[in-house]
Protein backbone atom coordinates (compact mmCIF):
# COMPACT_ATOMS: atom_id res chain seq x y z
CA UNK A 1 11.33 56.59 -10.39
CA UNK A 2 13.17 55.53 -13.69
CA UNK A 3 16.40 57.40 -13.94
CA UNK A 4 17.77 55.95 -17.54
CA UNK A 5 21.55 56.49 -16.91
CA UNK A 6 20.92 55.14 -12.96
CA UNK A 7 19.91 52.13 -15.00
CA UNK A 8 22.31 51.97 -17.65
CA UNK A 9 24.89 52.44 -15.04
CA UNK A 10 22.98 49.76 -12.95
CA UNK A 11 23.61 46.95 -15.29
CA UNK A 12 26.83 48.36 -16.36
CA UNK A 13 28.05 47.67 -12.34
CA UNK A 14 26.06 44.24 -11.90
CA UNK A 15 27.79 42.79 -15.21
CA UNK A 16 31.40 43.63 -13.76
CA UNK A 17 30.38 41.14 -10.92
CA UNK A 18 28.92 38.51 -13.14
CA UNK A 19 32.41 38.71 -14.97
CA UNK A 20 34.29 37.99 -12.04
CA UNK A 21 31.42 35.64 -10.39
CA UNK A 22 31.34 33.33 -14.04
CA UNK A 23 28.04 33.79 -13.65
CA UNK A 24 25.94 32.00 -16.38
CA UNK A 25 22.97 33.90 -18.18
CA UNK A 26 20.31 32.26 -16.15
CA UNK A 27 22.53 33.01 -12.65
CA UNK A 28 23.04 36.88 -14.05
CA UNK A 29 19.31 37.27 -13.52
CA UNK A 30 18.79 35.56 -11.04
CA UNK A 31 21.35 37.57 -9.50
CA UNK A 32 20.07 40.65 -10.94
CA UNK A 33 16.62 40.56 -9.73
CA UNK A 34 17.89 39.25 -6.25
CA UNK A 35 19.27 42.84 -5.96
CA UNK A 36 16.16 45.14 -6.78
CA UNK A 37 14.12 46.28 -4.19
CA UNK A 38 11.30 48.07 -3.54
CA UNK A 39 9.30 49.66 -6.70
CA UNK A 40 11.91 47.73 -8.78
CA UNK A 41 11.02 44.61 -6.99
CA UNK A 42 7.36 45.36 -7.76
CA UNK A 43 7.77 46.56 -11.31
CA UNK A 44 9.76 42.94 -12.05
CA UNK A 45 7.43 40.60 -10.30
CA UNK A 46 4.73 42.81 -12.90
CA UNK A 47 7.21 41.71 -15.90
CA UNK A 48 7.43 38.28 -15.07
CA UNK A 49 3.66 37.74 -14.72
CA UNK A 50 3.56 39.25 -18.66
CA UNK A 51 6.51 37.65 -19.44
CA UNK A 52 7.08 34.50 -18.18
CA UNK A 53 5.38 31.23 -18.04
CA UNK A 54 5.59 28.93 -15.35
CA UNK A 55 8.96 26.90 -15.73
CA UNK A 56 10.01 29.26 -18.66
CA UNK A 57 14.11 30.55 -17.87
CA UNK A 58 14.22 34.31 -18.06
CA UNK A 59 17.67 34.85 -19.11
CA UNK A 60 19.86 38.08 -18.08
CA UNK A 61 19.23 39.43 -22.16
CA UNK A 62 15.61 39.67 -21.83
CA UNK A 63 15.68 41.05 -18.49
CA UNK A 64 17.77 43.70 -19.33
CA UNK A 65 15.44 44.18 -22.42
CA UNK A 66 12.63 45.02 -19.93
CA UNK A 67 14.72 47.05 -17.38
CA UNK A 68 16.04 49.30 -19.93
């Protein structure tokens, strides 16, 4: 289920690695949605069929628009 500070906290954790990675926005979500699983892997692949068009980069600000 959605637990809004698990989330927050979340993406407060994953963007400490991306610091120390140099990740690039589109790496962070790639990265980011590597890392879900199961009804959070469902719930994004739901996102990016509203959300995304074919060839379209989904950078790490607009996913974390939709995850929070």
């Amino acid at each position: 289920g959605y637990n809004p500070e698990g989330a927050i906290k979340w993406i407060e954790e994953l963007e400490i690695i991306f610091e120390a990675m140099g990740c690039t926005e589109e790496n962070k979500a790639i990265l980011g949605t590597y890392v879900l699983r199961e009804e959070a892997n469902v719930w994004w692949k739901n996102v990016k069929l509203r959300i995304g068009v074919e060839g379209v980069v989904i950078l790490w600000e607009i996913f974390k628009r939709e995850f929070l």
